[in-house]
Protein backbone atom coordinates (compact mmCIF):
# COMPACT_ATOMS: atom_id res chain seq x y z
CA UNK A 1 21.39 100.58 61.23
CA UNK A 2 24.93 100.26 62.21
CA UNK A 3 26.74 97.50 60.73
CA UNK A 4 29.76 97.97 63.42
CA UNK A 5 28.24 96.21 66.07
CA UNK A 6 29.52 92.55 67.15
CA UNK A 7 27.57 89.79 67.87
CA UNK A 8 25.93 86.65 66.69
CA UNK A 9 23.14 86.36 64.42
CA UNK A 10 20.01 84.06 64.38
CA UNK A 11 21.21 82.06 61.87
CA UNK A 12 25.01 81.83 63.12
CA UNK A 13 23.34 80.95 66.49
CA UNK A 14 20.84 78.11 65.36
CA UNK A 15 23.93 76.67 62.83
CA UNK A 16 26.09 76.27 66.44
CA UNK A 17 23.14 74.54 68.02
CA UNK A 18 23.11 72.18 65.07
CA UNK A 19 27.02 71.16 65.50
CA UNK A 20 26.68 70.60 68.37
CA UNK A 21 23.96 68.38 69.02
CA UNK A 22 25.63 66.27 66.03
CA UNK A 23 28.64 65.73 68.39
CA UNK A 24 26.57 64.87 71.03
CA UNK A 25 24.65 62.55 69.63
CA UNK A 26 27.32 60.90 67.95
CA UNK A 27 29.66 60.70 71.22
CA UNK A 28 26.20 59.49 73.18
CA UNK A 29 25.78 56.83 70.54
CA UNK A 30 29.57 55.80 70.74
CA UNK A 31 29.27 55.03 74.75
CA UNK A 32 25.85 53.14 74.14
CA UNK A 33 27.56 50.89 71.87
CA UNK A 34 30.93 50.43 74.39
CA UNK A 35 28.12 49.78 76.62
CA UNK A 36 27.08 46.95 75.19
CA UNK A 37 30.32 45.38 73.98
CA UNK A 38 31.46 45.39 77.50
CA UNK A 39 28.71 43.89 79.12
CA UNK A 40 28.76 41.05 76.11
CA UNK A 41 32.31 40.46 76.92
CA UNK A 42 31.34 40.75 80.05
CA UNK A 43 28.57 37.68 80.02
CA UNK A 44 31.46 35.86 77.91
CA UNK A 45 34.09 36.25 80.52
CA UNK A 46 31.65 34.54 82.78
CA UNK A 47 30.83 31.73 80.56
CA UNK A 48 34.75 31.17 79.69
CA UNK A 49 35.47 30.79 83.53
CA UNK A 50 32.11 29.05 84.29
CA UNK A 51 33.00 26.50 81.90
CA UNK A 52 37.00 26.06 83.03
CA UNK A 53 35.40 25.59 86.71
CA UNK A 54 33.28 22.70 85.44
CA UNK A 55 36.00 20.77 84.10
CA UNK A 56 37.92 21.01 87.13
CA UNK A 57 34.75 20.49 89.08
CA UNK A 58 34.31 17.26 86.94
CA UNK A 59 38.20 16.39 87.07
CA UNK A 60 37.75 15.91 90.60
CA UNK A 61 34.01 14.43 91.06
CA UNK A 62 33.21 13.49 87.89
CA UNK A 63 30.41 11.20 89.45
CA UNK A 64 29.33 14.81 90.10
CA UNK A 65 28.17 15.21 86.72
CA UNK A 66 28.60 12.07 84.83
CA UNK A 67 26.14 9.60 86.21
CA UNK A 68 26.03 7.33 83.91
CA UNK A 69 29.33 6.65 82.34
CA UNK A 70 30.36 7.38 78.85
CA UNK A 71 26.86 5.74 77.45
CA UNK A 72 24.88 8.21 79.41
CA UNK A 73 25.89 11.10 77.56
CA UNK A 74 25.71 14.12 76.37
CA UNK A 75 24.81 15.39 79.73
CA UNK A 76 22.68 18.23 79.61
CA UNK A 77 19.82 20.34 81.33
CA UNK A 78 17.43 18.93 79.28
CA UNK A 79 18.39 15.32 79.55
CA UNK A 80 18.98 15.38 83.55
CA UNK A 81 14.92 17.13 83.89
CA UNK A 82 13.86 13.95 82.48
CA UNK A 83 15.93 11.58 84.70
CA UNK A 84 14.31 11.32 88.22
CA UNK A 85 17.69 10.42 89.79
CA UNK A 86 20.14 13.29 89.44
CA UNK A 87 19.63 16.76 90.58
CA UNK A 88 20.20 19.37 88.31
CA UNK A 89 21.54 22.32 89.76
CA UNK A 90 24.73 21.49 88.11
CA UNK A 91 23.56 22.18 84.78
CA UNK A 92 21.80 25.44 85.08
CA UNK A 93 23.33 28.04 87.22
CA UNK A 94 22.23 31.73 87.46
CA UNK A 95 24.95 34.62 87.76
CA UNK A 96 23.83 37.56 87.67
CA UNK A 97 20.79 37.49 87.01
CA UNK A 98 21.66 34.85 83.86
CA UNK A 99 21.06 31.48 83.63
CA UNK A 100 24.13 29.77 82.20
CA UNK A 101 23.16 26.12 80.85
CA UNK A 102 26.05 23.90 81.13
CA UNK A 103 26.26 20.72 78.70
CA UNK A 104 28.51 17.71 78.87
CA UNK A 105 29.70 15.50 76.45
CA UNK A 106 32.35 12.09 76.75
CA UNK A 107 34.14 10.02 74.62
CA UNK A 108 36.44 8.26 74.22
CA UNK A 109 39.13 6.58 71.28
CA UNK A 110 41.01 3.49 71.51
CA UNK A 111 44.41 5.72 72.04
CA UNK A 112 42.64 7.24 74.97
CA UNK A 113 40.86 4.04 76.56
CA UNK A 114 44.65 2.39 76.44
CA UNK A 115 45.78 4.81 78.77
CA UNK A 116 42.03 4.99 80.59
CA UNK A 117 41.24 8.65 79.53
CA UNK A 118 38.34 9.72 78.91
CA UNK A 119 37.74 13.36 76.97
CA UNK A 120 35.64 15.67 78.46
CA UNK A 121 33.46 18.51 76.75
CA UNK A 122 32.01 21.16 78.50
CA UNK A 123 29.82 24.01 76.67
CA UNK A 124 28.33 26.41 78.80
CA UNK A 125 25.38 29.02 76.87
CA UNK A 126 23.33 31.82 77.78
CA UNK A 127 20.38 31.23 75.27
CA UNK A 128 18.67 34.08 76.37
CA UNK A 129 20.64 37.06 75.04
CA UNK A 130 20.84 38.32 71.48
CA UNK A 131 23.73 37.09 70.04
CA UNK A 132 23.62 33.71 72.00
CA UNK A 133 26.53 33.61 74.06
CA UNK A 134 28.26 30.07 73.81
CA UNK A 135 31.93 28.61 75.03
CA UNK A 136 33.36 25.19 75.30
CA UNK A 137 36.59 23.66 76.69
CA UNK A 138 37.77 20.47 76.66
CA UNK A 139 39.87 18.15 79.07
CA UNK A 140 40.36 14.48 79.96
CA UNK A 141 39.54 12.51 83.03
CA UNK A 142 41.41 9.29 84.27
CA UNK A 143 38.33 6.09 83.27
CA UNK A 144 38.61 4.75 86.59
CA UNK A 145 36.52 7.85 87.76
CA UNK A 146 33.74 7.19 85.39
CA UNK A 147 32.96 3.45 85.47
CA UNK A 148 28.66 3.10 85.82
């Protein structure tokens, strides 16, 4: 047998294959995770702004959301299923294919009831995805708008 003649062997051949599924597994693995992070930031983004458009949504029309003054409270999906006199579209809405549930909470201090303020909280959640997405952001609205 010649020992001149080029080429791979077996084992060179079957060491490549090995590499090189490595790398591709790894680099598949790396763009299943990215995958994921950016469709949980993603769901987060949505809760962030879903939550900054309720307090400007309640800002404006608080009676909207706050039916029964700052005794009624907290103000959640829960709570308004059990009380035949709101509707409750406001506190569970679906984007994309998610169903955000949007919870609100008011109080109010002395300093803020001198200058008829009343602090708003709004947390918005996606219970149904692993981690639990969850946001909240918090505002004021004049008193006058929330009288029973």
């Amino acid at each position: 047998m010649n020992k001149s003649e080029n080429g791979f062997t077996l084992i060179e051949v079957l060491v490549s294959l090995t590499l090189l599924t490595s790398i591709v597994l790894v680099a598949s693995s790396f763009f299943t995770q990215s995958n994921t992070i950016s469709s949980y930031n993603n769901q987060k983004l949505v809760a962030v702004n879903l939550a900054r458009a309720t307090l400007e949504r309640i800002q404006l029309a608080p009676e909207s959301y706050i039916t029964d003054g700052l005794n009624g409270g907290p103000y959640t999906y829960q709570n308004c299923k059990n009380s035949p006199k709101t509707d409750c579209e406001n506190y569970q809405i679906k984007i994309n294919n998610h169903e955000y549930r949007i919870d609100v909470t008011v109080s109010q201090d002395l300093n803020e009831q001198e200058i008829e303020l009343v602090d708003v909280r709004v947390d918005v959640t996606l219970p149904n995805k692993k981690p639990t997405i969850e946001t909240s952001v918090e505002g004021f609205v004049k008193h006058a708008a929330l009288s029973p």
